[in-house]
PDB file of N, CA and C in Angstrom:
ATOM      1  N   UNK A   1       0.848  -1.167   0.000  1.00  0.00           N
ATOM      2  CA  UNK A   1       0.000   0.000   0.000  1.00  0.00           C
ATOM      3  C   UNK A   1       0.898   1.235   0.000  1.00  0.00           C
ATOM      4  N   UNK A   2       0.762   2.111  -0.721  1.00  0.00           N
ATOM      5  CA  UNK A   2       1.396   3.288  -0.985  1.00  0.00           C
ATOM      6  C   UNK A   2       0.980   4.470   0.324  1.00  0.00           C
ATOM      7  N   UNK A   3       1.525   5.094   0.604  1.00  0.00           N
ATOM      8  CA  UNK A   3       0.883   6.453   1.403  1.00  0.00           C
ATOM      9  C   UNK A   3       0.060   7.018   0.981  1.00  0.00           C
ATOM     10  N   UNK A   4      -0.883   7.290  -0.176  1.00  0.00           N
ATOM     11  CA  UNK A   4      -1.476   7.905  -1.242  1.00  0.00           C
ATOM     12  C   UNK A   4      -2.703   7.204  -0.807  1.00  0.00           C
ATOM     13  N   UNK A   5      -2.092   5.943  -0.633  1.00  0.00           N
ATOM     14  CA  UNK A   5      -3.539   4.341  -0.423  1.00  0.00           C
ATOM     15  C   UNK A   5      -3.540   4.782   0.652  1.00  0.00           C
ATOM     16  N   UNK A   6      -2.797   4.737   2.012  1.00  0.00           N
ATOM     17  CA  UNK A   6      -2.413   4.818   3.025  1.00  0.00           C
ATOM     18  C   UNK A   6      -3.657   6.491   3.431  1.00  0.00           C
ATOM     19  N   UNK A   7      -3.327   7.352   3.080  1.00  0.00           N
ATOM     20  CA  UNK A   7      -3.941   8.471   3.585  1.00  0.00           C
ATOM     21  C   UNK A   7      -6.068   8.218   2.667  1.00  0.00           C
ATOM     22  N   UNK A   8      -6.446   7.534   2.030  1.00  0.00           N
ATOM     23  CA  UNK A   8      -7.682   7.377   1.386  1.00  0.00           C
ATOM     24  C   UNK A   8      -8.182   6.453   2.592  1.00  0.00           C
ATOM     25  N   UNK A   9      -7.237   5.216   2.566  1.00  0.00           N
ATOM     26  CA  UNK A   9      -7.508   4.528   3.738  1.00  0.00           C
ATOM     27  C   UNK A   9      -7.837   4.610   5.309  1.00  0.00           C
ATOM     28  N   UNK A  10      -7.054   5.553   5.746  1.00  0.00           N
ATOM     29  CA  UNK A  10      -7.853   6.602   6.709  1.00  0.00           C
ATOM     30  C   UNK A  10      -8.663   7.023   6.714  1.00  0.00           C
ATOM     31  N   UNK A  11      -8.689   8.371   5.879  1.00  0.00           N
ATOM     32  CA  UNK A  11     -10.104   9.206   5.737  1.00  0.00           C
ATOM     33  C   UNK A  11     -11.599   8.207   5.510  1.00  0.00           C
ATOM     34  N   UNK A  12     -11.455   7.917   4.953  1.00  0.00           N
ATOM     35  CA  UNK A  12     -12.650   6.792   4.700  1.00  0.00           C
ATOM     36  C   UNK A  12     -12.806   5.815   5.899  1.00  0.00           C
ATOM     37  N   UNK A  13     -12.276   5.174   6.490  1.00  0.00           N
ATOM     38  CA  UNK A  13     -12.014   4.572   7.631  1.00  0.00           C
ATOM     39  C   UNK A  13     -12.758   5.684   8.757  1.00  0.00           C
ATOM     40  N   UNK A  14     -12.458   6.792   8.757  1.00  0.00           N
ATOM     41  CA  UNK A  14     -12.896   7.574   9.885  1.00  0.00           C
ATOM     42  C   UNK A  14     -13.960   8.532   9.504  1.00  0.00           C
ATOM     43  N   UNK A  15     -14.378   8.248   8.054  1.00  0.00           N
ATOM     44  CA  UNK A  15     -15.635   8.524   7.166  1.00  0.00           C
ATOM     45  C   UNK A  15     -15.648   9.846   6.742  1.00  0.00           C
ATOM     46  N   UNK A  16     -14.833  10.479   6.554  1.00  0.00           N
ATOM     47  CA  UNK A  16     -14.282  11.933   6.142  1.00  0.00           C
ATOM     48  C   UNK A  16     -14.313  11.860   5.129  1.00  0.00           C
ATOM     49  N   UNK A  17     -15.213  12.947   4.181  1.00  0.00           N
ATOM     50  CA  UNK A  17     -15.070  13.564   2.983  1.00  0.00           C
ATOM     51  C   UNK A  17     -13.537  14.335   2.756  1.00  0.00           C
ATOM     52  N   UNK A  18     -13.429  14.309   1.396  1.00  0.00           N
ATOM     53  CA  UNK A  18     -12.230  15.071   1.204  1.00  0.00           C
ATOM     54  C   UNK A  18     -12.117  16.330   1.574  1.00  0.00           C
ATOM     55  N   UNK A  19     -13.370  16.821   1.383  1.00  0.00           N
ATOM     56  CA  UNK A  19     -14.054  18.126   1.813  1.00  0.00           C
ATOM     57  C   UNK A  19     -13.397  18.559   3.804  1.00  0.00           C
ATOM     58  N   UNK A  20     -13.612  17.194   4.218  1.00  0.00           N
ATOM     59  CA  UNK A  20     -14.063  17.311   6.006  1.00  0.00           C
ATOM     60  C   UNK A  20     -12.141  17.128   5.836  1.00  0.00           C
ATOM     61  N   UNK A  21     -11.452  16.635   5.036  1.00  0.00           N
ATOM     62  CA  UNK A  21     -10.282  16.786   5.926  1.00  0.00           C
ATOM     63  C   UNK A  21      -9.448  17.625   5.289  1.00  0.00           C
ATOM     64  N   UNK A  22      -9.864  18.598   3.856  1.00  0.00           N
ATOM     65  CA  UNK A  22      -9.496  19.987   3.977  1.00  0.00           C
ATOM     66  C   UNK A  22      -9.760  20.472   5.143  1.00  0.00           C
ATOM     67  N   UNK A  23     -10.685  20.845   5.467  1.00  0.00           N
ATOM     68  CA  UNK A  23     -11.040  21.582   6.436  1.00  0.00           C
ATOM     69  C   UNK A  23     -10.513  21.388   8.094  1.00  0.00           C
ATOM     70  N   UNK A  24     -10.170  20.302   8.443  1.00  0.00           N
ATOM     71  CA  UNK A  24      -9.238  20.034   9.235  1.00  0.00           C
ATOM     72  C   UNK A  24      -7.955  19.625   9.414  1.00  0.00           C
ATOM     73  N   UNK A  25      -7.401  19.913   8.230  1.00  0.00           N
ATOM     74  CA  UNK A  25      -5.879  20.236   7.428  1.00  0.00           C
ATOM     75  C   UNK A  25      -5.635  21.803   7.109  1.00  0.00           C
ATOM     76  N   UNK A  26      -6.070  22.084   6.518  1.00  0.00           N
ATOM     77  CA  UNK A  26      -5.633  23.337   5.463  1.00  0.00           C
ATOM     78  C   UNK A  26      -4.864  23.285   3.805  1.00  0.00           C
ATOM     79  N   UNK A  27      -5.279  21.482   3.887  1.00  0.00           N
ATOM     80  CA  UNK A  27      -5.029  21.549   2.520  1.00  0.00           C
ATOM     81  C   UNK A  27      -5.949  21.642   1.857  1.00  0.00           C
ATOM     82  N   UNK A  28      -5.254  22.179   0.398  1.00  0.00           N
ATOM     83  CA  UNK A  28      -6.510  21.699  -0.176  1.00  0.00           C
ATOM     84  C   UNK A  28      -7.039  20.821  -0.712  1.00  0.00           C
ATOM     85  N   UNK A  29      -8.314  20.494  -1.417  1.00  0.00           N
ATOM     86  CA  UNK A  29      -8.943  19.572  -2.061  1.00  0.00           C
ATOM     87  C   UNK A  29      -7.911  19.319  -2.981  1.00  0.00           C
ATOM     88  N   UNK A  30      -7.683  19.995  -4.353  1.00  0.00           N
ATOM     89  CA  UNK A  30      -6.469  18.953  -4.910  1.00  0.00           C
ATOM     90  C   UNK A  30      -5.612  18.345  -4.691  1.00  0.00           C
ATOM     91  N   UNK A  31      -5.088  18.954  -3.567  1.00  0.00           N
ATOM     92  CA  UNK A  31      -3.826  18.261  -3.050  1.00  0.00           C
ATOM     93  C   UNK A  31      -4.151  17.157  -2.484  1.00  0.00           C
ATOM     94  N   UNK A  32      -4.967  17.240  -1.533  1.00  0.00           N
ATOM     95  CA  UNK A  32      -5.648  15.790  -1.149  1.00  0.00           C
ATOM     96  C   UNK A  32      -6.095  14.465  -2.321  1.00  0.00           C
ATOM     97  N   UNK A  33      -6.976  15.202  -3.196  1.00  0.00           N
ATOM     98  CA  UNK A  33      -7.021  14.304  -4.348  1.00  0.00           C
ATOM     99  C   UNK A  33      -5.650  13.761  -4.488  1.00  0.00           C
ATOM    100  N   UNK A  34      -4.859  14.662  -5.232  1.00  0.00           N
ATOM    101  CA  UNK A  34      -3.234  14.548  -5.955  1.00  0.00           C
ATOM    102  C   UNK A  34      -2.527  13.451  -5.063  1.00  0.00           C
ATOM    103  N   UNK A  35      -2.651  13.628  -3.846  1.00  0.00           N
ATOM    104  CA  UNK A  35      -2.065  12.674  -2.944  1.00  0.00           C
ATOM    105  C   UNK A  35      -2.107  11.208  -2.756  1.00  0.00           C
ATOM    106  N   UNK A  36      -3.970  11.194  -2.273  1.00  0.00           N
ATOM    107  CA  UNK A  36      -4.264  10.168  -2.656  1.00  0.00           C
ATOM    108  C   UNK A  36      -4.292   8.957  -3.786  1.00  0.00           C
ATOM    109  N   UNK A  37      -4.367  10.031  -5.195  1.00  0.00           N
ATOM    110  CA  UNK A  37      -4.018   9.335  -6.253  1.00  0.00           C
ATOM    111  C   UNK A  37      -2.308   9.058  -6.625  1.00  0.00           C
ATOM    112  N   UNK A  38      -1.274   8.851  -5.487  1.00  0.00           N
ATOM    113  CA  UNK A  38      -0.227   9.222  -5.637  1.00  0.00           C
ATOM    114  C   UNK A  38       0.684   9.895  -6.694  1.00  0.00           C
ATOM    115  N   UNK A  39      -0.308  10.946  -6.960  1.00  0.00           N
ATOM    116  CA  UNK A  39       1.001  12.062  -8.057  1.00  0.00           C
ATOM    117  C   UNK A  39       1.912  12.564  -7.508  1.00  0.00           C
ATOM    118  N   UNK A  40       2.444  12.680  -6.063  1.00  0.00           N
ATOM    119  CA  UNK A  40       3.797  12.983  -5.679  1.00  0.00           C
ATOM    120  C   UNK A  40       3.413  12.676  -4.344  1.00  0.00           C
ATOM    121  N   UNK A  41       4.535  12.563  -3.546  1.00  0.00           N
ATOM    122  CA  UNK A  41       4.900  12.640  -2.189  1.00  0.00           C
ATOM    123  C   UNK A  41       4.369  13.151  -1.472  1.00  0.00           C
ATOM    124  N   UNK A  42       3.971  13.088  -0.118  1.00  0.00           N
ATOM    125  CA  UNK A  42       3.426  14.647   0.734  1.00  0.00           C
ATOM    126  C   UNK A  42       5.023  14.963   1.117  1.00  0.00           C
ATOM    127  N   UNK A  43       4.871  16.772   1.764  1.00  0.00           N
ATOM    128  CA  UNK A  43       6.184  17.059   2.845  1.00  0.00           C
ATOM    129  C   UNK A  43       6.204  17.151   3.801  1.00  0.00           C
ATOM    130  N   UNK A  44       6.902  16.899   4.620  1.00  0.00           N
ATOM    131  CA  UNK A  44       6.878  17.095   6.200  1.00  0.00           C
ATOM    132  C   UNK A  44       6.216  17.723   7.110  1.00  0.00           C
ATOM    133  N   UNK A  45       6.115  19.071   5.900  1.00  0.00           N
ATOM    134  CA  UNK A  45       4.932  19.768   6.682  1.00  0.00           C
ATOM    135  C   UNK A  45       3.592  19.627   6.065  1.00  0.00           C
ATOM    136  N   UNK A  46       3.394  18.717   5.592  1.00  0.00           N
ATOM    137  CA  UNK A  46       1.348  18.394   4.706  1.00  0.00           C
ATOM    138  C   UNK A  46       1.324  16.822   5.570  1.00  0.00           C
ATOM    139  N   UNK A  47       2.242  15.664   6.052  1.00  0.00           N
ATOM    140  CA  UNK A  47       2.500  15.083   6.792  1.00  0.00           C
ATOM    141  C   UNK A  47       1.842  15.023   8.141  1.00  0.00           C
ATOM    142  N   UNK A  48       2.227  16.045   8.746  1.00  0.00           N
ATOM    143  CA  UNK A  48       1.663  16.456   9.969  1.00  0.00           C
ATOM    144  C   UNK A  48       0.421  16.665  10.223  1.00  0.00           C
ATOM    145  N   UNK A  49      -0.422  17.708   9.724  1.00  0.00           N
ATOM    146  CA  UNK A  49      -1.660  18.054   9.959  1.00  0.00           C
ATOM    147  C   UNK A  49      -2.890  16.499   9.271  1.00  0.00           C
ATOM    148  N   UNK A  50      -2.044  16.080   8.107  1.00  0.00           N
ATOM    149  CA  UNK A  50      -2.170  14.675   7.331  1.00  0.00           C
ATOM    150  C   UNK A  50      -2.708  13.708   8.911  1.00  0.00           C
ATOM    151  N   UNK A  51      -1.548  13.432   9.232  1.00  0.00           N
ATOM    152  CA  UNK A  51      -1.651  12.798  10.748  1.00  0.00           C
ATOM    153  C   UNK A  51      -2.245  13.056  12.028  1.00  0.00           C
ATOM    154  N   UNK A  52      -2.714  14.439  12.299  1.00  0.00           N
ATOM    155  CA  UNK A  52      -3.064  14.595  13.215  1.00  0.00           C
ATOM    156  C   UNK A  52      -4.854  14.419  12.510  1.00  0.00           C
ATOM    157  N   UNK A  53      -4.838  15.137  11.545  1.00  0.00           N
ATOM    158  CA  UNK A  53      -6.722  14.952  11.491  1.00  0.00           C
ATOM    159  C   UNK A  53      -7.219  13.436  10.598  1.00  0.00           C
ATOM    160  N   UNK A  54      -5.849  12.329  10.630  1.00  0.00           N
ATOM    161  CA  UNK A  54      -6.284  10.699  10.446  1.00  0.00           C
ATOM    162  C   UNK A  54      -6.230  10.391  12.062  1.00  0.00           C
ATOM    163  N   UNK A  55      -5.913  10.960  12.385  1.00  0.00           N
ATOM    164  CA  UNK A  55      -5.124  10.232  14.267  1.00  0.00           C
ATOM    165  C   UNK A  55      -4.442   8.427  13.654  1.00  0.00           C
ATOM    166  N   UNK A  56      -3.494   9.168  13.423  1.00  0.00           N
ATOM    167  CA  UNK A  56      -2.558   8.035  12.979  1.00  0.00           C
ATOM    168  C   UNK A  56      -0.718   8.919  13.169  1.00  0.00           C
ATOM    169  N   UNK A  57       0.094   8.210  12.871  1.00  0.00           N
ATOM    170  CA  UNK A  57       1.354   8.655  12.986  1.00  0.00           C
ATOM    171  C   UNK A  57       1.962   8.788  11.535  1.00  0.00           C
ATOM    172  N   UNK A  58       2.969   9.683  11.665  1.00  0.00           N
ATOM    173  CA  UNK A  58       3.651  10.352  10.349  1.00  0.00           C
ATOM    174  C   UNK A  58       4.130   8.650  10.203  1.00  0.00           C
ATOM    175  N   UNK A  59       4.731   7.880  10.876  1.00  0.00           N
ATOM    176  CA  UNK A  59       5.447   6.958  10.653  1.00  0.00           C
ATOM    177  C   UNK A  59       4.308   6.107   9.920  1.00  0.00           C
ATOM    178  N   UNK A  60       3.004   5.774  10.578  1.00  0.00           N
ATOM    179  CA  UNK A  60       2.645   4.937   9.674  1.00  0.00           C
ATOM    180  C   UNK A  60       1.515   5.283   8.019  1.00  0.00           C
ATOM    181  N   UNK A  61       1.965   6.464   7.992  1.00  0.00           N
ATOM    182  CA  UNK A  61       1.585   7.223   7.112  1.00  0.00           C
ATOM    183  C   UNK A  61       2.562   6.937   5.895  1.00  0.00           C
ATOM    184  N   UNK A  62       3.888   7.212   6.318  1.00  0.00           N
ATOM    185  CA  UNK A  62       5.046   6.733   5.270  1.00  0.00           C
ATOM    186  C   UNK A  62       5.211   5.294   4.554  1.00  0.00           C
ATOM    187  N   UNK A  63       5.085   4.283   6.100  1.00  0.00           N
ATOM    188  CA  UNK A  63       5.714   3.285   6.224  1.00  0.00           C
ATOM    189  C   UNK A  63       4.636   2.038   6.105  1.00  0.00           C
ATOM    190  N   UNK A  64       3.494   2.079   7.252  1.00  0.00           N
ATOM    191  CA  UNK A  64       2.444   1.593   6.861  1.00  0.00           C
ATOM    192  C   UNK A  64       2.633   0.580   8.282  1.00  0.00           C
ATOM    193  N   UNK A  65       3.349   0.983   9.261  1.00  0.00           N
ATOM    194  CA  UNK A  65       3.338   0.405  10.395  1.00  0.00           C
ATOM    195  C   UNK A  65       4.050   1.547  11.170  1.00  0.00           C
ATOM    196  N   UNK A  66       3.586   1.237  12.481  1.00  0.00           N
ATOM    197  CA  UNK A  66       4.236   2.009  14.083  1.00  0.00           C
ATOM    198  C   UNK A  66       5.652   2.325  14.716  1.00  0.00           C
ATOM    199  N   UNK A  67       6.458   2.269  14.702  1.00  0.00           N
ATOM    200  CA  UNK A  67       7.336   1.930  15.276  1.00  0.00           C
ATOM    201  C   UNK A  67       7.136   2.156  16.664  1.00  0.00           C
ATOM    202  N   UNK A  68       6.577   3.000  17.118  1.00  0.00           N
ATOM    203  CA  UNK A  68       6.348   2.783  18.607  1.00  0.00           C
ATOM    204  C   UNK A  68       5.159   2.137  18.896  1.00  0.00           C
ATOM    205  N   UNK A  69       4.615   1.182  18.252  1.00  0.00           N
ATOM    206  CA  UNK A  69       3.543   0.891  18.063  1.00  0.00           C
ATOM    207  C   UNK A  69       3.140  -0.463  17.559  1.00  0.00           C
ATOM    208  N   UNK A  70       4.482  -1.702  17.898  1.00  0.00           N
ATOM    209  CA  UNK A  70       4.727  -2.736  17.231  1.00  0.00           C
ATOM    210  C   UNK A  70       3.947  -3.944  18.182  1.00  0.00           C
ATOM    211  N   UNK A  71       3.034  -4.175  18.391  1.00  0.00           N
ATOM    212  CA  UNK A  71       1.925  -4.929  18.889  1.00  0.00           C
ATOM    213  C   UNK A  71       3.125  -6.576  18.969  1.00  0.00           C
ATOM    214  N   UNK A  72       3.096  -6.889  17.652  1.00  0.00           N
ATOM    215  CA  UNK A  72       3.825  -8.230  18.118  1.00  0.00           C
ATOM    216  C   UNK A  72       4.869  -8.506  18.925  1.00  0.00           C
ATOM    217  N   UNK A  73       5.564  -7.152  19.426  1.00  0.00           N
ATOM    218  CA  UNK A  73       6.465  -7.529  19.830  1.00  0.00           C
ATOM    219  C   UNK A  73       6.417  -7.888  21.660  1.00  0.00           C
ATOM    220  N   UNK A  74       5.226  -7.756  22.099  1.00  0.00           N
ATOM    221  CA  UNK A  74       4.200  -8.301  22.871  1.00  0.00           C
ATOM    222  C   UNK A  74       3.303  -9.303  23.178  1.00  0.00           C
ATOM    223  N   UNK A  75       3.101  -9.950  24.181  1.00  0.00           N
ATOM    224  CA  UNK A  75       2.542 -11.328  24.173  1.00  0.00           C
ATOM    225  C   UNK A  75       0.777 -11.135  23.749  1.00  0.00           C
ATOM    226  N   UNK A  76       0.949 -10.850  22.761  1.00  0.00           N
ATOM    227  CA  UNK A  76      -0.098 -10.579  21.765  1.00  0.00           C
ATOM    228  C   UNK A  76      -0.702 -11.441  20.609  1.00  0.00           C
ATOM    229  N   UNK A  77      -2.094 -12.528  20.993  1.00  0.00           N
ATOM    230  CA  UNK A  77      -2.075 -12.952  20.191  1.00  0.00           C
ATOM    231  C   UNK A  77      -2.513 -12.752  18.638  1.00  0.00           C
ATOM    232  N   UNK A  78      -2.522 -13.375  17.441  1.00  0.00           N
ATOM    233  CA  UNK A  78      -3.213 -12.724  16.601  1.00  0.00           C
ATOM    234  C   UNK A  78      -4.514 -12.093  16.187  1.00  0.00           C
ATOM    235  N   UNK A  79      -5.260 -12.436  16.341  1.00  0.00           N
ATOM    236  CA  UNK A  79      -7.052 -12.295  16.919  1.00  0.00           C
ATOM    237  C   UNK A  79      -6.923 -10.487  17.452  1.00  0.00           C
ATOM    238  N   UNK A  80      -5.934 -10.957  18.982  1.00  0.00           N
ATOM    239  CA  UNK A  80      -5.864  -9.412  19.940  1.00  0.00           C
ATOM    240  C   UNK A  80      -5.522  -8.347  19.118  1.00  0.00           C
ATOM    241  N   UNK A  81      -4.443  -8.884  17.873  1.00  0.00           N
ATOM    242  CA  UNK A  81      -3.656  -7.619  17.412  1.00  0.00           C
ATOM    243  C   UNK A  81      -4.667  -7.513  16.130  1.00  0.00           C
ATOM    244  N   UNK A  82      -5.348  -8.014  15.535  1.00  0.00           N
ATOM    245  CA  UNK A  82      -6.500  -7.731  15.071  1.00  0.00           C
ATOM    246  C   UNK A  82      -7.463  -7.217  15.215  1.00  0.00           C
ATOM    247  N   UNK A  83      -8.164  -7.010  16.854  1.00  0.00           N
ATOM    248  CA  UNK A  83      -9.124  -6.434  17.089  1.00  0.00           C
ATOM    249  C   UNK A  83      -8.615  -5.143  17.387  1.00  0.00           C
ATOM    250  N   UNK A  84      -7.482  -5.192  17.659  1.00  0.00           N
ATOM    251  CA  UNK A  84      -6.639  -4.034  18.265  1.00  0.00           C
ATOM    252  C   UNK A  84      -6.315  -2.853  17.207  1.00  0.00           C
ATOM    253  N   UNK A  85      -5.742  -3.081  16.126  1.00  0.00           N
ATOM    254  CA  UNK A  85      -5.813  -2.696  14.701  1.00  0.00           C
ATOM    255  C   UNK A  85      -7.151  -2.185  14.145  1.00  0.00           C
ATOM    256  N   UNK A  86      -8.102  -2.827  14.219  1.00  0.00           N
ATOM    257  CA  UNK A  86      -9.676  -2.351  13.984  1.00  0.00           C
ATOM    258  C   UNK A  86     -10.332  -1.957  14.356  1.00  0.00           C
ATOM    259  N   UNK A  87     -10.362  -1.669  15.830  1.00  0.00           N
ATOM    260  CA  UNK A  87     -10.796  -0.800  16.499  1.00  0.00           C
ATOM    261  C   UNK A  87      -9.673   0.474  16.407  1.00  0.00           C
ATOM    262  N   UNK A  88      -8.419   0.691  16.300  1.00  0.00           N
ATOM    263  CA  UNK A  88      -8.324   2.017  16.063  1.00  0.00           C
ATOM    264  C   UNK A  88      -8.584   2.264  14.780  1.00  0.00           C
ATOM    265  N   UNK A  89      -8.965   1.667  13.905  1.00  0.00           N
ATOM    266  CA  UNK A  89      -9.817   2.712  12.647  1.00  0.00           C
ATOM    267  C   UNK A  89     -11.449   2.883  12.977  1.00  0.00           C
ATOM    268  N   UNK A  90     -11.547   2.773  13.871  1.00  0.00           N
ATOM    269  CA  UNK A  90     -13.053   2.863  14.228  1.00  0.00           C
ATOM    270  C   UNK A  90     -13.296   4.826  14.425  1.00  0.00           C
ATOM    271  N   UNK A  91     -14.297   5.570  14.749  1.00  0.00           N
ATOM    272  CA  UNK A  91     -14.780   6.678  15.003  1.00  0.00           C
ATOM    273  C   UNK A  91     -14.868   6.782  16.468  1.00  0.00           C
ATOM    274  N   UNK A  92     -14.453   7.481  16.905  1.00  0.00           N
ATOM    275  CA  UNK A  92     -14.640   7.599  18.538  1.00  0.00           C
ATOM    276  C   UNK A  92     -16.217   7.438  19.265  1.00  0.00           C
ATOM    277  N   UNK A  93     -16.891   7.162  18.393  1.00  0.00           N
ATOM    278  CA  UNK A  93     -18.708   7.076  18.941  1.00  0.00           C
ATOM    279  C   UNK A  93     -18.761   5.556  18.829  1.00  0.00           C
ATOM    280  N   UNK A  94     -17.851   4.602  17.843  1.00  0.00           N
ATOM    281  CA  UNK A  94     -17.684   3.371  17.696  1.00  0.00           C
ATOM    282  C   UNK A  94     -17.154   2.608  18.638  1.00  0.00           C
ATOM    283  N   UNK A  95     -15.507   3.295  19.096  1.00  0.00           N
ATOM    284  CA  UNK A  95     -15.068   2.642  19.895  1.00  0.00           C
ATOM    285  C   UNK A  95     -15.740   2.912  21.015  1.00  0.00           C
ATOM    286  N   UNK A  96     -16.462   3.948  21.766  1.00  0.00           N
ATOM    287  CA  UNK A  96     -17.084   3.812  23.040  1.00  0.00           C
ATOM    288  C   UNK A  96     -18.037   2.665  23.133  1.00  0.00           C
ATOM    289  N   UNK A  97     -18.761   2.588  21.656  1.00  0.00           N
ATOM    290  CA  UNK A  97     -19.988   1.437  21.700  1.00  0.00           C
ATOM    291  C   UNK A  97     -18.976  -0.030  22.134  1.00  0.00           C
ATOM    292  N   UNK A  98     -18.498  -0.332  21.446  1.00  0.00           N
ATOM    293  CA  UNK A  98     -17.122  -1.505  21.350  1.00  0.00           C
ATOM    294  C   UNK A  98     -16.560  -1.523  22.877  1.00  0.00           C
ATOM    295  N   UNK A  99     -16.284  -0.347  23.305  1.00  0.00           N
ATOM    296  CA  UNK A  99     -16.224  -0.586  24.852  1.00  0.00           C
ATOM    297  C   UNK A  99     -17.100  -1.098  25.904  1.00  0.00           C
ATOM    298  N   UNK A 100     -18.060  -0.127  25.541  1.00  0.00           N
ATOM    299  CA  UNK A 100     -19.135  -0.539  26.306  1.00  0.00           C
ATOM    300  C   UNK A 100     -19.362  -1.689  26.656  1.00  0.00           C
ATOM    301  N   UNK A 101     -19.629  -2.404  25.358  1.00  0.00           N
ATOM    302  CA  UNK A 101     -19.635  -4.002  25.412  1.00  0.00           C
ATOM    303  C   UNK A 101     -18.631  -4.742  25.745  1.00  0.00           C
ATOM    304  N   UNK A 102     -17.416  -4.725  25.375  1.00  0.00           N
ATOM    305  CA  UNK A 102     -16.682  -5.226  26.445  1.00  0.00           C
ATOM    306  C   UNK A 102     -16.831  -4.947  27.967  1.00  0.00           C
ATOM    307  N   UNK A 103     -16.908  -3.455  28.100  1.00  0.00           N
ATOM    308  CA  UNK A 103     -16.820  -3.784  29.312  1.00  0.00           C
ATOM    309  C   UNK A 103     -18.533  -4.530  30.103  1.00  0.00           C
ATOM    310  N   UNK A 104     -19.287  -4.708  29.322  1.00  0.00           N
ATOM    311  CA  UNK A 104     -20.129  -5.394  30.257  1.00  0.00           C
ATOM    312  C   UNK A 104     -20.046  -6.788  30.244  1.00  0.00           C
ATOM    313  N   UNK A 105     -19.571  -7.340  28.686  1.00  0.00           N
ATOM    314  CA  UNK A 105     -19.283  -8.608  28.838  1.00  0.00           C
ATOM    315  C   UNK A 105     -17.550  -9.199  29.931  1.00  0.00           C
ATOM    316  N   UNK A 106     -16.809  -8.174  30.009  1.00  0.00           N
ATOM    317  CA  UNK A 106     -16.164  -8.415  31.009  1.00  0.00           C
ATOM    318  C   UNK A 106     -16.625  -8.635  32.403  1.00  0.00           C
ATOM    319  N   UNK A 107     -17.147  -7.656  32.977  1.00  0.00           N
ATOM    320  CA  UNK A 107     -18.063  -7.622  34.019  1.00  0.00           C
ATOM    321  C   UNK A 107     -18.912  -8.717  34.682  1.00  0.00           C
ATOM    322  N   UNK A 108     -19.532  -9.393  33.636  1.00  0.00           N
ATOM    323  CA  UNK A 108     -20.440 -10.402  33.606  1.00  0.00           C
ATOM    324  C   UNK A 108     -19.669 -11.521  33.865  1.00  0.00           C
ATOM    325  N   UNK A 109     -18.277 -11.788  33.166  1.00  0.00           N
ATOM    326  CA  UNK A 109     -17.471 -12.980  33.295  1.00  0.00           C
ATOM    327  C   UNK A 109     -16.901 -12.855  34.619  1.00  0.00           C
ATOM    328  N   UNK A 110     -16.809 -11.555  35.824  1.00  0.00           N
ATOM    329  CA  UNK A 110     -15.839 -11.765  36.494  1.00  0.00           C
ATOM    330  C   UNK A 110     -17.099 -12.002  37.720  1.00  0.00           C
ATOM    331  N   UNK A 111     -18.307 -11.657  37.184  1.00  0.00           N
ATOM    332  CA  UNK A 111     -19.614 -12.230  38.580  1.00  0.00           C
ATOM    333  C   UNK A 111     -19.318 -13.735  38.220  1.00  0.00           C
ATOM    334  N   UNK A 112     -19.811 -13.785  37.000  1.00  0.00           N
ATOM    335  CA  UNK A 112     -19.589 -15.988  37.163  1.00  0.00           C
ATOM    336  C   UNK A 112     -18.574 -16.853  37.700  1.00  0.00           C
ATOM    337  N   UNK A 113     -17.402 -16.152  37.796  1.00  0.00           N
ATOM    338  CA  UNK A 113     -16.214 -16.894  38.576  1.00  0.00           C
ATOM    339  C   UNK A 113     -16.556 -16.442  39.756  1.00  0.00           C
TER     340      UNK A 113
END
């Protein structure tokens, strides 16, 4: 996946029009297009604001993984680092629902023991 894939893959993921993340960038719409369709690179500084309004990291924006952020390298099984991964592309109204339920189905397991 390219960064181009990489930044479409976000926005959409967190259900943002191109429109909604001009507007919480300051780029503009072409450039966003241009990007996404990888006609050039972003820079360091289109990077940043890139990352802060995906809530993702410059690193895995480039790279397409964490470096501070390397799940396996933790007694993590695959499933965990899966749900773990998919819930942060979720919307913050998602993951509370997703919590929620865990936490009641947690709850529930620790009355039965």
């Amino acid at each position: 996946m390219s960064i181009g894939d990489r930044i479409r893959f976000k926005r959409k993921s967190l259900r943002l029009t191109i429109q909604e993340l001009h507007e919480k960038t300051g780029l503009s719409i072409g450039n966003i297009s241009d990007l996404e369709n990888n006609k050039y690179s972003p820079s360091v500084a289109t990077l940043l604001p890139l990352s802060k309004a995906l809530k993702c990291s410059i690193d895995w924006l480039i790279t397409g993984s964490n470096h501070e952020d390397n799940l396996q390298e933790f007694d993590c099984s695959d499933i965990e680092y899966k749900i773990i991964q998919m819930f942060r592309s979720l919307d913050e109204r998602d993951k509370e629902d997703i919590f929620n339920l865990l936490d009641f189905k947690y709850n529930r397991t620790l009355k039965q023991k």
